[in-house]
N, C-alpha and C. Protein backbone atom coordinates (compact mmCIF):
# COMPACT_ATOMS: atom_id res chain seq x y z
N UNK A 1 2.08 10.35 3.25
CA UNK A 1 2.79 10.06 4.48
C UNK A 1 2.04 10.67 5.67
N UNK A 2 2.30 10.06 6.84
CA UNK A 2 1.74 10.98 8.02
C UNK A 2 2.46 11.60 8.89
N UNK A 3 3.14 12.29 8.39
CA UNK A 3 4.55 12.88 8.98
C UNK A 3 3.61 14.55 10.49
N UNK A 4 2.70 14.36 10.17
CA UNK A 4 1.75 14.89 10.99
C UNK A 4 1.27 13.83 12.56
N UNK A 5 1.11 14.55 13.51
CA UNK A 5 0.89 13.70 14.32
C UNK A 5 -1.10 13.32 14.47
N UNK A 6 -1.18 12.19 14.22
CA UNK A 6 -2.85 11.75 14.01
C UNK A 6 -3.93 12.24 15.22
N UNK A 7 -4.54 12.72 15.26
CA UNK A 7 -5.56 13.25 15.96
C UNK A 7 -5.61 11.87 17.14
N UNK A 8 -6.15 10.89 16.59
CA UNK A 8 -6.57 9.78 17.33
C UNK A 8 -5.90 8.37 16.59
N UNK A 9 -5.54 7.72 16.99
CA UNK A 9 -5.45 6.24 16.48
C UNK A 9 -6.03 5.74 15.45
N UNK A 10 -7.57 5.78 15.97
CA UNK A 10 -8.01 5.17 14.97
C UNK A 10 -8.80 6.42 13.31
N UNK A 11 -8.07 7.31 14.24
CA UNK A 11 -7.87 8.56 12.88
C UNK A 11 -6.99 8.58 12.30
N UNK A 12 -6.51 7.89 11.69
CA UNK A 12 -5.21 7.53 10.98
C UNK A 12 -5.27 8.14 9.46
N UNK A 13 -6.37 8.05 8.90
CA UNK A 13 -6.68 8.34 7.44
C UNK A 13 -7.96 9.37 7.81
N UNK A 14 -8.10 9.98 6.85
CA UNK A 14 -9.26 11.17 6.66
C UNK A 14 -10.55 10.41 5.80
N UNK A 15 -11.40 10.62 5.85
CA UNK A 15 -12.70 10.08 5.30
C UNK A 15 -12.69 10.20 4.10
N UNK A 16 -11.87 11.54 3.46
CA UNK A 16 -11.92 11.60 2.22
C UNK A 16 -10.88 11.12 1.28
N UNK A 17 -9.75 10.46 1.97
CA UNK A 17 -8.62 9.66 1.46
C UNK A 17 -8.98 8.31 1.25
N UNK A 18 -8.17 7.47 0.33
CA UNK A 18 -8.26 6.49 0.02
C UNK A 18 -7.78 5.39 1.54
N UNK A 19 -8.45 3.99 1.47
CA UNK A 19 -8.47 3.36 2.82
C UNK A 19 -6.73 3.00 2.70
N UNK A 20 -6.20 2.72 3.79
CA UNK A 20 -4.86 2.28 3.87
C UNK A 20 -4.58 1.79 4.83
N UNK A 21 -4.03 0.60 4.71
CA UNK A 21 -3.71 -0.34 5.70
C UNK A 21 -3.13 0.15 6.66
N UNK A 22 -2.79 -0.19 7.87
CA UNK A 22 -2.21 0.12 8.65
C UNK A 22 -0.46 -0.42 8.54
N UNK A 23 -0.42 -1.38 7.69
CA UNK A 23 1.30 -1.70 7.40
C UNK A 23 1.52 -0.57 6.40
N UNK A 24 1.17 0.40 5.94
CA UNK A 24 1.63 1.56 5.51
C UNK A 24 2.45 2.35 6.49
N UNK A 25 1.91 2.63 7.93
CA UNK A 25 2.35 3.42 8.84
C UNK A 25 3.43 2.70 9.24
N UNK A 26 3.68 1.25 9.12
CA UNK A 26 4.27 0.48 9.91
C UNK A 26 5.56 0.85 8.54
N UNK A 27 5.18 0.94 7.25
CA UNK A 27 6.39 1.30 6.83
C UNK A 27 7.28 2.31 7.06
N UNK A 28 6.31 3.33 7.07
CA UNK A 28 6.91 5.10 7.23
C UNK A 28 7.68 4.91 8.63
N UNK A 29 7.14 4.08 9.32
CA UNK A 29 8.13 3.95 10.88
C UNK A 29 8.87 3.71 10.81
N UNK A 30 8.92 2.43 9.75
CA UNK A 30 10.74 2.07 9.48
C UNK A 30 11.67 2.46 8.69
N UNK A 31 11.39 3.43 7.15
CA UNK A 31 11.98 4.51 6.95
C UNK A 31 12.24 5.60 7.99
N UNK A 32 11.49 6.18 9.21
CA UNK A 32 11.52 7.14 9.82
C UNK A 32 12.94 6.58 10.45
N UNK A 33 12.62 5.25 11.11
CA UNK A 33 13.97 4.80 11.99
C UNK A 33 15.31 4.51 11.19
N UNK A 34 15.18 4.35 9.98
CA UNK A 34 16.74 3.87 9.36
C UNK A 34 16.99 5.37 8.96
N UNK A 35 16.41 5.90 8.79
CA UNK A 35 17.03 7.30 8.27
C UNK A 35 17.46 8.25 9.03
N UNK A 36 17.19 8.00 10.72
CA UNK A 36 17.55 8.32 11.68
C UNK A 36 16.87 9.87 12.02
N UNK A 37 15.16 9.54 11.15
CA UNK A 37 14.35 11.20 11.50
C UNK A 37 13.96 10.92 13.19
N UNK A 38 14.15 9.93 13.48
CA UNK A 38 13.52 9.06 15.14
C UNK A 38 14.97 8.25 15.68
N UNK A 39 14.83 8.33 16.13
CA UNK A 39 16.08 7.85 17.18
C UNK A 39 15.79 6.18 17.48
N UNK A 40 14.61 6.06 17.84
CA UNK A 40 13.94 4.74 18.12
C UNK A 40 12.30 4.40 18.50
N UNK A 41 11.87 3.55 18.75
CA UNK A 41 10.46 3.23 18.82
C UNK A 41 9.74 4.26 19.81
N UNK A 42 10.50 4.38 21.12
CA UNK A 42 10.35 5.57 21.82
C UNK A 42 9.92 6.81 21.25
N UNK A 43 10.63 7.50 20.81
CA UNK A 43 10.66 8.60 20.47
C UNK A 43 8.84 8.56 18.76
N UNK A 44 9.66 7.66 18.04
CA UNK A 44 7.89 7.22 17.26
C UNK A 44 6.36 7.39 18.12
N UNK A 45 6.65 6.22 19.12
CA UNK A 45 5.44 6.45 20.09
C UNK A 45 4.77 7.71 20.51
N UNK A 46 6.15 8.70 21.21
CA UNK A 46 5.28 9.95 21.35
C UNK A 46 5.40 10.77 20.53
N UNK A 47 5.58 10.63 19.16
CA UNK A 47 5.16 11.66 18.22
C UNK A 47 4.16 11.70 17.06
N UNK A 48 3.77 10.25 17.89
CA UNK A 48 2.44 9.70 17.05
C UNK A 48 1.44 9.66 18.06
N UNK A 49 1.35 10.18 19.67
CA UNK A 49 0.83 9.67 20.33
C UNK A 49 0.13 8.32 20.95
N UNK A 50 0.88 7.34 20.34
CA UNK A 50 1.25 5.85 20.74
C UNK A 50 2.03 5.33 21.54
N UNK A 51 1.42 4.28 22.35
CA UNK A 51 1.93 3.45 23.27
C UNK A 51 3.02 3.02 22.63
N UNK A 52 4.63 2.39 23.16
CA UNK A 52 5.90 1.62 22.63
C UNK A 52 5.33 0.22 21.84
N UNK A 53 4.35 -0.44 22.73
CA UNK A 53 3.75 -1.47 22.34
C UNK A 53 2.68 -2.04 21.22
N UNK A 54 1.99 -0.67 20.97
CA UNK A 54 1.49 -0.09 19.72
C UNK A 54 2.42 -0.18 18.49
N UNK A 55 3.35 0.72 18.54
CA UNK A 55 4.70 1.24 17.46
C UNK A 55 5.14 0.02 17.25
N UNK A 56 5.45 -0.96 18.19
CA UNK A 56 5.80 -2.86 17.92
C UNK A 56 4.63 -3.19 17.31
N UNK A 57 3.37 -3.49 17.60
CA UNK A 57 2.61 -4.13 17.18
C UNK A 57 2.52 -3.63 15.64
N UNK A 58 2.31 -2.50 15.05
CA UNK A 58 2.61 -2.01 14.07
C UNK A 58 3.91 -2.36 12.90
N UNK A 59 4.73 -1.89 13.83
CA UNK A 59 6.36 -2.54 12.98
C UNK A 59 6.31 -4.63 12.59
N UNK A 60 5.51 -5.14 13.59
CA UNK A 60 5.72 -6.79 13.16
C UNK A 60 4.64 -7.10 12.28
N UNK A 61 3.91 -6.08 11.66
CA UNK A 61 3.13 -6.39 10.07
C UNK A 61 4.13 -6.26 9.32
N UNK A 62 5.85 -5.82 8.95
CA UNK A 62 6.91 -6.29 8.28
C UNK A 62 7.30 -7.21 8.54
N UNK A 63 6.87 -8.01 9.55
CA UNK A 63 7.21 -9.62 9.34
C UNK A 63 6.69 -10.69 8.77
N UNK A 64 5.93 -10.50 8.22
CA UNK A 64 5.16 -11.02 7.90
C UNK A 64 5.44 -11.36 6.60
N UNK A 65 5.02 -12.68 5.81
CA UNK A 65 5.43 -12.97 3.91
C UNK A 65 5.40 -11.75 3.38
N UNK A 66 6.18 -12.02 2.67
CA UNK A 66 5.99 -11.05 1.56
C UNK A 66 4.68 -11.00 0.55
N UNK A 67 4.20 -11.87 0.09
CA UNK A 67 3.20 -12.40 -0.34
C UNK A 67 1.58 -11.70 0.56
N UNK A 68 1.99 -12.34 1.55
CA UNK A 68 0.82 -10.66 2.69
C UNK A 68 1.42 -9.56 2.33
N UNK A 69 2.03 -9.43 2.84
CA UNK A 69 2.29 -7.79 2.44
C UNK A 69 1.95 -7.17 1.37
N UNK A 70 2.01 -7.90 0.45
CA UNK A 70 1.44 -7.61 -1.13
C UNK A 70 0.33 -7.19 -0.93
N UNK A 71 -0.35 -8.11 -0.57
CA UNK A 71 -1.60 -8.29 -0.51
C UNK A 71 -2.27 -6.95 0.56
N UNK A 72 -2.08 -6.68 1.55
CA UNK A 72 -2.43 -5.52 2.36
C UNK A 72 -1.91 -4.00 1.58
N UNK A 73 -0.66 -4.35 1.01
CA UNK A 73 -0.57 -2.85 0.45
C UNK A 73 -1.84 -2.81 -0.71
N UNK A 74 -1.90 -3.74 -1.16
CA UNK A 74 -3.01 -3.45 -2.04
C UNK A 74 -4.70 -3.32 -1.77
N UNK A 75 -4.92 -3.46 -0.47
CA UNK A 75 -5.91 -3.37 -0.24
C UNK A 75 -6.40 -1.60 -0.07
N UNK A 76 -7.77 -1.08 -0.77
CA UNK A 76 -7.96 0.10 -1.26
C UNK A 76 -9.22 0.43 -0.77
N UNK A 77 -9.88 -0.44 -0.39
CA UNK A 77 -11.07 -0.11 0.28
C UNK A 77 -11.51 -0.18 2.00
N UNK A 78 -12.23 0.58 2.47
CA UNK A 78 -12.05 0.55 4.35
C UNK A 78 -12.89 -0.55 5.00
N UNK A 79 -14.00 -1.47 4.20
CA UNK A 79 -13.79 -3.02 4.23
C UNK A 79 -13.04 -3.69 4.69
N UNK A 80 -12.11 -4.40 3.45
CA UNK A 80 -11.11 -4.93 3.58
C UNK A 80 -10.14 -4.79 4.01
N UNK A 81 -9.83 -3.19 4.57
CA UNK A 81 -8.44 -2.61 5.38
C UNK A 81 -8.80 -3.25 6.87
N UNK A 82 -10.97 -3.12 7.07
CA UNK A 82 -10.65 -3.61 8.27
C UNK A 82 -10.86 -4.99 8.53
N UNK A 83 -11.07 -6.15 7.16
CA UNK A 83 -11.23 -7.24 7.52
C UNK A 83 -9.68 -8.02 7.86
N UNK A 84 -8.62 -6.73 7.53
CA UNK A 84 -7.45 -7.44 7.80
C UNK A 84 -6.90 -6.93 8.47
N UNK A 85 -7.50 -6.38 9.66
CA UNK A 85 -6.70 -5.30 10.82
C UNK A 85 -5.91 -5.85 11.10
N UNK A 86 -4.74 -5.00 12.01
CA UNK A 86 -3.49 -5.77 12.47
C UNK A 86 -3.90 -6.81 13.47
N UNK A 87 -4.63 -6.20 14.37
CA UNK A 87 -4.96 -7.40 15.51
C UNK A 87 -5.14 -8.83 15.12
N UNK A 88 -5.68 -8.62 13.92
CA UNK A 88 -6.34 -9.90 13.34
C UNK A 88 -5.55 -10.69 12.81
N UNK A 89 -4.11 -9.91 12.53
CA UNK A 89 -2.57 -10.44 11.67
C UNK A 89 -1.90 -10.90 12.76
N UNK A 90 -2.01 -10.65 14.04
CA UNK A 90 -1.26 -10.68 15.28
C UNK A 90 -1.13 -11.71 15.24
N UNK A 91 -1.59 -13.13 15.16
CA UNK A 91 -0.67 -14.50 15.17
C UNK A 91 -0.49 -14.49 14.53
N UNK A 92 -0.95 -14.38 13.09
CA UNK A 92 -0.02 -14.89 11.41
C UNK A 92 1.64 -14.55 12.60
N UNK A 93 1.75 -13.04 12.79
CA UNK A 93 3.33 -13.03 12.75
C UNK A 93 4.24 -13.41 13.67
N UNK A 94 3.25 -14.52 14.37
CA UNK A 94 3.90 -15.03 15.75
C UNK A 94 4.46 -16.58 15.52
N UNK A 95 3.96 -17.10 13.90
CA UNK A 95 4.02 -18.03 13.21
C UNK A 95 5.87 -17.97 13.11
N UNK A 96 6.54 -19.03 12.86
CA UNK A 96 7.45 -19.35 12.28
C UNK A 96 8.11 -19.23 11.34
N UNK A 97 7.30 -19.56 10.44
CA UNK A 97 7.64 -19.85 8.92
C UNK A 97 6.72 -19.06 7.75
N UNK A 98 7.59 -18.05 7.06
CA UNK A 98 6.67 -17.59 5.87
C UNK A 98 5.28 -18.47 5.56
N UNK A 99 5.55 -19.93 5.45
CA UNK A 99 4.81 -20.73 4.43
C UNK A 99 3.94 -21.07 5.10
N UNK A 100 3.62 -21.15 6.99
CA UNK A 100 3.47 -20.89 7.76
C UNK A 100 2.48 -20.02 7.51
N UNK A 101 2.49 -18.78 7.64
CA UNK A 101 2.44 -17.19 7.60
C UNK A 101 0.98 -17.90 6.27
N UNK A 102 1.34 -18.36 5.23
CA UNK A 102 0.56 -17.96 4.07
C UNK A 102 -0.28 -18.78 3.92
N UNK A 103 0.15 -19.96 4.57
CA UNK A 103 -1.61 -20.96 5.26
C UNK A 103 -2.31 -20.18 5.53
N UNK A 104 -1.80 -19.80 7.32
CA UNK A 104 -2.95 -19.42 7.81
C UNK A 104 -3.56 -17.85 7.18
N UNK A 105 -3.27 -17.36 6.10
CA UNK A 105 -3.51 -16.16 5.71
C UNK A 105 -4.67 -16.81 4.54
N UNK A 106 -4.36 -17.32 4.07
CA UNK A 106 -5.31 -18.34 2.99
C UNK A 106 -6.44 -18.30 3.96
N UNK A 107 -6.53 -19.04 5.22
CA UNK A 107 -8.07 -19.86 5.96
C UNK A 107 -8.26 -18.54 6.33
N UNK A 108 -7.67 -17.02 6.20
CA UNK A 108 -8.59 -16.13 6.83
C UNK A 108 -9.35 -15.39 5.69
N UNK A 109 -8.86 -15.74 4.54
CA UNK A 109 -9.88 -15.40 3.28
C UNK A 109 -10.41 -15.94 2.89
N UNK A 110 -10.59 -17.13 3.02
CA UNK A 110 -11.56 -18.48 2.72
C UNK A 110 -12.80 -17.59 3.08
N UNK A 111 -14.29 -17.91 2.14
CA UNK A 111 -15.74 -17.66 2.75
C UNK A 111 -16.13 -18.68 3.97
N UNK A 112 -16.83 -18.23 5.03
CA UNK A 112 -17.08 -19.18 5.77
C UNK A 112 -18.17 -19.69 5.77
């Protein structure tokens, strides 16, 4: 967990830890918020030193299929954590429809 506040953003993980997606953090946010250790996205933001808009962008990698999600929690190497950065998920979850969602997740693993 990173119940610690991260040095930097994109210091999220230590060099000597295993790679981890960034919908990991996006989970611990939303355990943090239902369990009521955070009050709301606010309060997340500055105790992670993150923008509100950050802490959103983060939280809507749970919108995403389930089927992605699978797929990102399982990703283990810092490669592939960053061939599927969030930015890069940012329309998948602006999509409509799961099925939607798992097209265009398909054409972004396709070889080109």
């Amino acid at each position: 967990m990173f119940l610690a506040k991260p040095l930097r953003e994109n210091d999220l993980q230590n060099a000597d830890e295993p790679a981890r997606h960034p919908i990991h953090l996006a989970l611990e946010f939303q355990g943090m918020l239902k369990s009521g250790m955070v009050n709301n996205r606010s309060e997340l933001a500055k105790r992670y030193g993150l923008s509100r808009a950050r802490v959103t962008q983060l939280l809507n990698l749970l919108e995403l299929a389930p089927e992605i999600q699978e797929h990102l929690f399982a990703l283990k190497d810092k490669k592939s954590v960053r061939a599927f950065s969030e930015r890069r998920l940012r329309g998948l979850v602006q999509l409509r429809t799961h099925s939607a969602q798992v097209q265009a997740f398909h054409a972004l693993t396709e070889p080109r």
